[in-house]
Protein backbone atom coordinates (compact mmCIF):
# COMPACT_ATOMS: atom_id res chain seq x y z
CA UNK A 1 -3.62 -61.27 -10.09
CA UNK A 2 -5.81 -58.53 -10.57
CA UNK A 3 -5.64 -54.99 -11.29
CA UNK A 4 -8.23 -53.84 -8.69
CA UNK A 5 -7.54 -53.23 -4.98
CA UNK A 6 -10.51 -54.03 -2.42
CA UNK A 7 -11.36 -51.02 -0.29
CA UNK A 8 -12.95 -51.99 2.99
CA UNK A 9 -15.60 -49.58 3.15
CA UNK A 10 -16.21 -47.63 6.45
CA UNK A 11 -19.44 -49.20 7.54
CA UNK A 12 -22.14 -52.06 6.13
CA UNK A 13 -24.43 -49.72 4.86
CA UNK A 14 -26.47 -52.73 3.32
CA UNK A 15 -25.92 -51.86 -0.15
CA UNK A 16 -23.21 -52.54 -2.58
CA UNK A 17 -19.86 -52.68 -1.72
CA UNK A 18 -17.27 -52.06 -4.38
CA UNK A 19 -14.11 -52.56 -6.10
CA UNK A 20 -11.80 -49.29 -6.30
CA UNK A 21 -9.36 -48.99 -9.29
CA UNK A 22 -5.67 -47.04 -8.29
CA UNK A 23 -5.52 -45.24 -10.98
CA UNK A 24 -9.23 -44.14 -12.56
CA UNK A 25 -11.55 -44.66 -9.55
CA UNK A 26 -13.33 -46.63 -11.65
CA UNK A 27 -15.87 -48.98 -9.27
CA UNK A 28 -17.57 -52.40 -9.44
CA UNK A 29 -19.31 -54.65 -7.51
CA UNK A 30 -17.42 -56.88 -5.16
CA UNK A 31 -19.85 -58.11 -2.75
CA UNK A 32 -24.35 -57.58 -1.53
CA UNK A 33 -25.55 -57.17 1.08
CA UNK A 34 -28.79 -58.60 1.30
CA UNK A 35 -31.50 -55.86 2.14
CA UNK A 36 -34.00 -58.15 4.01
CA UNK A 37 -31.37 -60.24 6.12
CA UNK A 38 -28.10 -58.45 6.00
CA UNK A 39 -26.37 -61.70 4.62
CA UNK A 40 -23.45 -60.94 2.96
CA UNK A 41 -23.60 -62.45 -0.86
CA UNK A 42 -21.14 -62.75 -3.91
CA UNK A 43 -21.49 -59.87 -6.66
CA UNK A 44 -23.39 -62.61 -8.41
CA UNK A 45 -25.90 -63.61 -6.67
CA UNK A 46 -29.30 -63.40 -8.02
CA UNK A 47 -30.64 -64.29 -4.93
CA UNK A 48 -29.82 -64.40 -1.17
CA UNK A 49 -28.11 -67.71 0.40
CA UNK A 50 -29.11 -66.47 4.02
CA UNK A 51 -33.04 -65.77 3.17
CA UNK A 52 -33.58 -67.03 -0.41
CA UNK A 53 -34.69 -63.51 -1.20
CA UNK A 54 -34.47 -61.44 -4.63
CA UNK A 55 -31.20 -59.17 -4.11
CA UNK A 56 -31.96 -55.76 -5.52
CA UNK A 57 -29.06 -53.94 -6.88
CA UNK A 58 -29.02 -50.05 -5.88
CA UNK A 59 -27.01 -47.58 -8.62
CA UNK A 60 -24.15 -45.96 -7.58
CA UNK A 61 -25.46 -42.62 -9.23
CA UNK A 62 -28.63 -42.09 -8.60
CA UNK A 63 -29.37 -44.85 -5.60
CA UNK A 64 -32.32 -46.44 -8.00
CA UNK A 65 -33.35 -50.00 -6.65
CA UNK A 66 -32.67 -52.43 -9.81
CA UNK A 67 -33.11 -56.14 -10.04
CA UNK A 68 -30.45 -58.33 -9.34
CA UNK A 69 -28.97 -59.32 -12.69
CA UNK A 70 -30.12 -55.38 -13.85
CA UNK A 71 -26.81 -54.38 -16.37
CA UNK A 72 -27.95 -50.54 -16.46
CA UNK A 73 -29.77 -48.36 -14.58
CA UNK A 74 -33.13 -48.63 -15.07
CA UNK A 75 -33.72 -44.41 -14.02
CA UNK A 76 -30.52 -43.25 -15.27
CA UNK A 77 -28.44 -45.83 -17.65
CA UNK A 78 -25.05 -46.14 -15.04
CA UNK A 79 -23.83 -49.36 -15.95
CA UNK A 80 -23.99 -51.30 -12.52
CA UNK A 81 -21.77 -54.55 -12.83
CA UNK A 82 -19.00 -53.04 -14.61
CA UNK A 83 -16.61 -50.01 -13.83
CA UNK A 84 -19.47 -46.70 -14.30
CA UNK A 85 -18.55 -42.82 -13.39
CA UNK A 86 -19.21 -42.39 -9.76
CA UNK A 87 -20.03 -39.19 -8.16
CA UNK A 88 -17.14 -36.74 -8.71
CA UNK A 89 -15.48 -36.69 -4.98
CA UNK A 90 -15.02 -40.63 -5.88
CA UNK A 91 -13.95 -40.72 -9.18
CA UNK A 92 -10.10 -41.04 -7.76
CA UNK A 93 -9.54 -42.89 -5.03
CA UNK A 94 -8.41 -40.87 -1.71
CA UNK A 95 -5.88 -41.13 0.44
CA UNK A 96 -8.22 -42.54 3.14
CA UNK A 97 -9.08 -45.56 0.79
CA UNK A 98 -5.39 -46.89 0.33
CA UNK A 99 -4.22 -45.58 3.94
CA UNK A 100 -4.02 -48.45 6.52
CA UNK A 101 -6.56 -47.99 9.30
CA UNK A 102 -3.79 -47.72 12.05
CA UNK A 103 -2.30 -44.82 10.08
CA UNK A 104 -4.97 -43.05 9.52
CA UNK A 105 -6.48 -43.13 12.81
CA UNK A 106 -2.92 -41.86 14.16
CA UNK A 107 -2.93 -39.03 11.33
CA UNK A 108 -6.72 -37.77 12.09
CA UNK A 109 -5.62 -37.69 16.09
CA UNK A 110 -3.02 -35.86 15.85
CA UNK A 111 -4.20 -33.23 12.54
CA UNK A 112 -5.07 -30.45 14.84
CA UNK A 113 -1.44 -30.20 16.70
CA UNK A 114 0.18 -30.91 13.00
CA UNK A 115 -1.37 -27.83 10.83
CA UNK A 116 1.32 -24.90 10.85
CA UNK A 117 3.87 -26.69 12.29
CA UNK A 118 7.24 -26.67 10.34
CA UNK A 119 8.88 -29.92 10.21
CA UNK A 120 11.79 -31.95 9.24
CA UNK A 121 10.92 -34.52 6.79
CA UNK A 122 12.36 -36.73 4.45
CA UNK A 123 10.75 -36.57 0.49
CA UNK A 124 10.79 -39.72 -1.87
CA UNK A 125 10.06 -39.48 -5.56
CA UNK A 126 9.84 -42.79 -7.65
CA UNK A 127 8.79 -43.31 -10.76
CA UNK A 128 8.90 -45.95 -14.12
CA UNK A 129 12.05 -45.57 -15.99
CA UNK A 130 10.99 -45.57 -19.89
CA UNK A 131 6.90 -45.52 -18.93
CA UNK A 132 5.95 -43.93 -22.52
CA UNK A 133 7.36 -46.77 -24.89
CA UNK A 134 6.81 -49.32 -22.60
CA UNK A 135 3.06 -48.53 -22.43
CA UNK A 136 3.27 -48.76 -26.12
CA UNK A 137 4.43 -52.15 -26.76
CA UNK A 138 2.49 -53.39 -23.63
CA UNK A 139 -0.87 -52.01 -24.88
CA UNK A 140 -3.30 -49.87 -22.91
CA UNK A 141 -4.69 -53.04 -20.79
CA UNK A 142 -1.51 -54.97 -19.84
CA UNK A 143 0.16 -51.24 -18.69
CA UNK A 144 -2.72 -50.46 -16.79
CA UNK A 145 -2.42 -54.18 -14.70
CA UNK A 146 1.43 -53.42 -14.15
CA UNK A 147 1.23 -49.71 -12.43
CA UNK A 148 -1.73 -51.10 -10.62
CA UNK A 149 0.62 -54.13 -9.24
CA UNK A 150 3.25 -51.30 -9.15
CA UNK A 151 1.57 -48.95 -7.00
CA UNK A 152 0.23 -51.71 -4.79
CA UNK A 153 4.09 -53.08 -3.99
CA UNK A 154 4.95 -49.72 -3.66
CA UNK A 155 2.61 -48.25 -1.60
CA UNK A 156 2.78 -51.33 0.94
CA UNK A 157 6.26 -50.85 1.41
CA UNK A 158 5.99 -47.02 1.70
CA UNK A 159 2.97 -47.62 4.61
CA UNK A 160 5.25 -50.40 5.94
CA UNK A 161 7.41 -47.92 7.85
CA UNK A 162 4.94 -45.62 8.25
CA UNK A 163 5.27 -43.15 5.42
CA UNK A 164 2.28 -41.27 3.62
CA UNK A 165 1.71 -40.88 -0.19
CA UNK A 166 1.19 -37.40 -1.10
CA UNK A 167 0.39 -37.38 -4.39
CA UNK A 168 0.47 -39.91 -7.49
CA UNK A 169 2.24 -38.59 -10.81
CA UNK A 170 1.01 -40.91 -13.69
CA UNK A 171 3.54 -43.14 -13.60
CA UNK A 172 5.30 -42.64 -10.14
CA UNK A 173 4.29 -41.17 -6.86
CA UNK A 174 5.70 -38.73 -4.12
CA UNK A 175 5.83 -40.19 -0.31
CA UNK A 176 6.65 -37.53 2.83
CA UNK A 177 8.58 -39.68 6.08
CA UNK A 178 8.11 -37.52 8.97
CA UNK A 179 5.08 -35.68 8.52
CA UNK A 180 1.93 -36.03 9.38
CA UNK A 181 3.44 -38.75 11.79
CA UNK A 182 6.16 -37.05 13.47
CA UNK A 183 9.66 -39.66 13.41
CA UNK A 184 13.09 -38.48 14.06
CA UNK A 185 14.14 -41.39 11.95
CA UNK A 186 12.32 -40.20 9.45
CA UNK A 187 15.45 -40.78 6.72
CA UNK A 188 15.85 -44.04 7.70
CA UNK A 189 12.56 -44.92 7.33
CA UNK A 190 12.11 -43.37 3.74
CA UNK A 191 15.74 -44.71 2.81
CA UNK A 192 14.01 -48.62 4.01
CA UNK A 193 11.02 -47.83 2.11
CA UNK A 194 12.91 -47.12 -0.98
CA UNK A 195 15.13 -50.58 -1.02
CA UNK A 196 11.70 -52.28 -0.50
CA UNK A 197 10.21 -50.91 -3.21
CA UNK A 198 13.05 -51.33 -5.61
CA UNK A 199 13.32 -55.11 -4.08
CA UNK A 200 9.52 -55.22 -5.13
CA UNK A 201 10.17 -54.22 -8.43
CA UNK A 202 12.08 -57.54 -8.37
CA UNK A 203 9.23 -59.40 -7.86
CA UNK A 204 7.12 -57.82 -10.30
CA UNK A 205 9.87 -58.52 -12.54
CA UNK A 206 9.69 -62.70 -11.60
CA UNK A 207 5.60 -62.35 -12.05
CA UNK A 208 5.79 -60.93 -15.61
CA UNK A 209 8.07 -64.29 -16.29
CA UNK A 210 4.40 -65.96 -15.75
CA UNK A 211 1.07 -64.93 -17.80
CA UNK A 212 0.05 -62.35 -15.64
CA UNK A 213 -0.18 -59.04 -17.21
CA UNK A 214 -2.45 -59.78 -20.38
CA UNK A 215 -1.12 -61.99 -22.89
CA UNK A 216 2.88 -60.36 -22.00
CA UNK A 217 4.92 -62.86 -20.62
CA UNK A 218 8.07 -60.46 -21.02
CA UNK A 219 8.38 -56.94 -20.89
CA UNK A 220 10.09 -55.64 -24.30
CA UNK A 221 11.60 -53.47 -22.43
CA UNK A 222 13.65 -52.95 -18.89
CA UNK A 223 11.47 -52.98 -15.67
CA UNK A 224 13.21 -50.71 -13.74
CA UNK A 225 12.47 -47.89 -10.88
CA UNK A 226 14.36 -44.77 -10.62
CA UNK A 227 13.96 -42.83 -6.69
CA UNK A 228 15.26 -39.61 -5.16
CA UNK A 229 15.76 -38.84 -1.70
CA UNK A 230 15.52 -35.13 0.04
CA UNK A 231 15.68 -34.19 3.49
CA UNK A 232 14.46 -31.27 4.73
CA UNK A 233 12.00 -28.80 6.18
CA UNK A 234 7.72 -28.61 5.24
CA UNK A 235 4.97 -26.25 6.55
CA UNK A 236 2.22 -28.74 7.55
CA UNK A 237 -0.85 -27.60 5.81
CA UNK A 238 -4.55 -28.31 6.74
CA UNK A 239 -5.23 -32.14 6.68
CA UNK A 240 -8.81 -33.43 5.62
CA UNK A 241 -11.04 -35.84 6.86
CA UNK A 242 -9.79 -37.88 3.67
CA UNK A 243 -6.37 -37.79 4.54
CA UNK A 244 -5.32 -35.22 1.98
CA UNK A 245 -2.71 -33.20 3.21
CA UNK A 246 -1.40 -29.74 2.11
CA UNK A 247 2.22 -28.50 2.90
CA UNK A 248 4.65 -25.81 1.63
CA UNK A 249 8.24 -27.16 1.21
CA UNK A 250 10.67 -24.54 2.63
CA UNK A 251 13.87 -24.59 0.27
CA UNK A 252 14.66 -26.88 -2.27
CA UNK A 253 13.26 -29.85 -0.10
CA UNK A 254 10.89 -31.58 -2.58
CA UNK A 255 12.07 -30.39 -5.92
CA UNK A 256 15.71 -31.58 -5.52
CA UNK A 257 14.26 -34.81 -4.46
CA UNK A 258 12.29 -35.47 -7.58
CA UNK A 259 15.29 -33.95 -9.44
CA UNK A 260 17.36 -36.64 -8.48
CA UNK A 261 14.84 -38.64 -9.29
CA UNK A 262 14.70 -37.93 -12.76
CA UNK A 263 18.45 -38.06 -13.03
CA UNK A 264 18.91 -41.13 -11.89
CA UNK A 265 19.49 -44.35 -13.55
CA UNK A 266 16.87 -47.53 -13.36
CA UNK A 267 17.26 -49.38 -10.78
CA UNK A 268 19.38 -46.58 -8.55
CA UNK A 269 18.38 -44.62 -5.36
CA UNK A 270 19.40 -41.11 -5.42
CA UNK A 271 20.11 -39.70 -2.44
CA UNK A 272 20.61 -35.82 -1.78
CA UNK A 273 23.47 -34.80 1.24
CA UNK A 274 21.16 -34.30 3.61
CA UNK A 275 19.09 -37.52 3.96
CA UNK A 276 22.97 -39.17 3.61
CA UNK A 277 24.20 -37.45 7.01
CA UNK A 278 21.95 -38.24 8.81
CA UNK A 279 21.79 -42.28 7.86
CA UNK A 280 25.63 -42.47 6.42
CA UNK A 281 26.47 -45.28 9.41
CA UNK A 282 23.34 -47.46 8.67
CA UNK A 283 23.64 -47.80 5.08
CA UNK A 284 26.09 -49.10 2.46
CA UNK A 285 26.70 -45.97 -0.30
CA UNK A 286 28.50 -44.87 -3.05
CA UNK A 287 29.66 -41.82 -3.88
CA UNK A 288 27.90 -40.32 -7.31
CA UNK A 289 30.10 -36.99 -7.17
CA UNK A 290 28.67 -33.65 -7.44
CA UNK A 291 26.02 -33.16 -10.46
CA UNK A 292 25.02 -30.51 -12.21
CA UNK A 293 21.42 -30.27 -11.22
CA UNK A 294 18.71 -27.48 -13.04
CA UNK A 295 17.73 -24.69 -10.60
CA UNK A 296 20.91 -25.33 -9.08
CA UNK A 297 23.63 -22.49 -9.26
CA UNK A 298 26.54 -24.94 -7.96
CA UNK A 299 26.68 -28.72 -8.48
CA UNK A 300 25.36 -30.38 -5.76
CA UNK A 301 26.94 -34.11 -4.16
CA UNK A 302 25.00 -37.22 -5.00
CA UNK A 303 24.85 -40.71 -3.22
CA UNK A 304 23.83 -43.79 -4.46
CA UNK A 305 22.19 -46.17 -1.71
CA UNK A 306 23.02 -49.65 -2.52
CA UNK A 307 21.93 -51.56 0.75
CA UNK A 308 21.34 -51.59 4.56
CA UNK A 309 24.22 -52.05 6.54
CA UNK A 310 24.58 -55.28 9.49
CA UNK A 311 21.76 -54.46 11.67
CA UNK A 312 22.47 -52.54 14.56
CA UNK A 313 20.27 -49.96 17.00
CA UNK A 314 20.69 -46.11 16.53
CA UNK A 315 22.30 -46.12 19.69
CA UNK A 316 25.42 -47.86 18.19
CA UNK A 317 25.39 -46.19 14.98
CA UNK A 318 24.98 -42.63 17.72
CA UNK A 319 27.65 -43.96 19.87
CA UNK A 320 30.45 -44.73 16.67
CA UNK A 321 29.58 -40.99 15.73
CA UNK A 322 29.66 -39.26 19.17
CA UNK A 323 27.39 -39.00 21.78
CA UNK A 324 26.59 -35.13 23.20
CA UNK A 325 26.59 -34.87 26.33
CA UNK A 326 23.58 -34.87 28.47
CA UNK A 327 22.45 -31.48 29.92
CA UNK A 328 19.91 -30.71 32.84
CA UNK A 329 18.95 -34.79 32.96
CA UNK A 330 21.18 -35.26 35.88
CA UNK A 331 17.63 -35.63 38.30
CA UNK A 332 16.15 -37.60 35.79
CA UNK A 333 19.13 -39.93 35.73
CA UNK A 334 19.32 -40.03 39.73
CA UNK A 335 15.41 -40.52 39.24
CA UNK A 336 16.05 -43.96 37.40
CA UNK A 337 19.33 -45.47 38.77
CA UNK A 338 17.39 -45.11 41.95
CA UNK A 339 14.82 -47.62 40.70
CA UNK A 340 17.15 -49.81 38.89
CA UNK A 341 18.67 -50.32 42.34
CA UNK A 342 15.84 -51.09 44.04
CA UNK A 343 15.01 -53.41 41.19
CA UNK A 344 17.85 -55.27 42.01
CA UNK A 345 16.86 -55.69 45.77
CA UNK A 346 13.42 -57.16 44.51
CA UNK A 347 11.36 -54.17 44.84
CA UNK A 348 10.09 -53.65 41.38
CA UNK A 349 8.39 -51.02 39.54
CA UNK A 350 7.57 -48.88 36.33
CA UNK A 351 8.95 -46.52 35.02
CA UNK A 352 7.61 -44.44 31.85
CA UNK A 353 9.54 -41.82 30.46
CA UNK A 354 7.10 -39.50 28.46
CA UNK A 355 7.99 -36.28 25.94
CA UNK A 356 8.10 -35.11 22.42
CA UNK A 357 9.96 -36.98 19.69
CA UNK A 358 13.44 -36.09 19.40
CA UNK A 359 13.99 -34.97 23.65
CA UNK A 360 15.95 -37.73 23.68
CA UNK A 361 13.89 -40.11 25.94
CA UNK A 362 15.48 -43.26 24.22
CA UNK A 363 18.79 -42.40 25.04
CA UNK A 364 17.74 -41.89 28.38
């Protein structure tokens, strides 16, 4: 295991490519790209095995040419083959360099229709339980391996159902389900997301069992997770070309979320009343009772989320809470029985049904 995350980088500029730490931005060579043939060569290499050709090595801070096996920077001093200071827009790694291509190419689409626009989303806050004395009796090396594991089965889980990562917090890290990608499941998706990650925190439990994290084998203390859950309203700010968003929470959205997620015990989801409405048939709960919460002038009700329910579509969890009933759809719904009949007589066709999310063009 290691405690560096490849970046693919955006195009073979046929220079370095490098290794991006999580949590410093810290950078080292991965793979060269040969210069005279293009060949792509291990961080190694002295010379090419396409062309046989010295591979010069070009710094990352002032774009010197170097010989291969150059340590330093013969202009400047930048240490080349192990982590050195990059430029300042790199020293931490953006959201663009942890976002999956298919999610960021959906974000940058759809940016310009986003910025402005209030919407509904659903908040998750997660961070180490105990991260201060468990750092000290890991040591400085083996703590920085784990939140690197940490925020890699974390953020996988979060991109998995199509969340985004707002910001990191040291130890733990805010995700937003709903916005910039518009869902109306939104809750269900961040509520998924947060059983993942605390299932991953099971694994990462079973891999410090093995000598994996430094010279650790067990932690001496509890591995555990604490998360909140919020739903709620945001004012989608501008987004950048690296994915960094800005947004303005209207209400309490994001700060009761990360209360909760201070209050809660390891290993427990927190979940506020409004993310547990909206997803009370698809998951299993319990109720936590109403808690005093700071900021808050009356106690507010808590829910613990303990599992996913027997899987079943939306449209059965809708249909055991009531459906409304349909209004002004009636041509629509002529529209497609019509073709459904003349699907049964053989005479075939398709049919797209195309609007914004949440019209209701499922259910239809």
């Amino acid at each position: 295991m290691t405690d560096l995350l490849a970046v693919p980088p955006a195009a073979d500029d046929g220079e370095v490519k490098w290794t991006i730490d999580f949590l410093t931005g810290s950078r080292r060579a991965s793979r060269m790209t040969c210069p005279h043939c293009q060949h792509v060569n291990p961080a190694d290499a002295r010379f090419c095995t396409g062309c046989g050709r010295p591979i010069e090595l070009s710094c990352p801070a002032c774009r010197a040419i170097n010989p291969a096996d150059s340590r330093f920077c013969k202009a400047c001093g930048t240490a080349l083959l192990t982590p050195a200071p990059p430029q300042p827009d790199l020293r931490v790694a953006t959201p663009q360099s942890y976002t999956p291509r298919h999610l960021a190419e959906k974000i940058l689409t759809s940016r310009s229709a986003l910025e402005g626009e209030r919407k509904p989303v659903t908040v998750l806050f997660c961070d180490l339980v105990n991260s201060t004395p468990l750092a000290e009796r890991l040591g400085p090396e083996a703590m920085h391996t784990l939140l690197n594991r940490f925020f890699e089965l974390a953020l996988a889980e979060v991109h998995r159902y199509e969340g985004t990562i707002n910001q990191f917090l040291g130890d733990g890290f805010m995700a937003l389900f709903g916005a910039p990608i518009a869902y109306e499941d939104h809750a269900r998706r961040a509520a998924l997301a947060a059983l993942g990650i605390q299932q991953g925190m099971q694994q990462l439990r079973s891999e410090l069992g093995q000598p994996l994290v430094g010279a650790v084998r067990e932690p001496p203390l509890p591995l555990q997770l604490r998360v909140g859950l919020n739903t709620g309203v945001v004012v989608v700010g501008r987004i950048g070309d690296n994915l960094r968003m800005d947004y303005t929470a209207v209400g309490d959205t994001t700060n009761l979320a990360a209360r909760l997620s201070q209050m809660a015990p390891g290993g427990a989801i927190w979940v506020a009343e409004a993310t547990y409405r909206v997803t009370l048939e698809t998951f299993e709960w319990r109720a936590v009772g109403p808690m005093a919460v700071r900021g808050k002038a009356d106690p507010v009700p808590v829910y613990e989320l303990l599992g996913q329910r027997a899987v079943r579509s939306r449209f059965e969890v809708l249909a055991q809470r009531g459906l409304t009933r349909f209004v002004g759809r009636d041509p629509d719904l002529q529209q497609l029985l019509g073709a459904w009949a003349q699907a049964k007589q053989g005479r075939g066709r398709v049919m797209s049904v195309v609007g914004e999310a949440g019209i209701g063009k499922s259910r239809l």
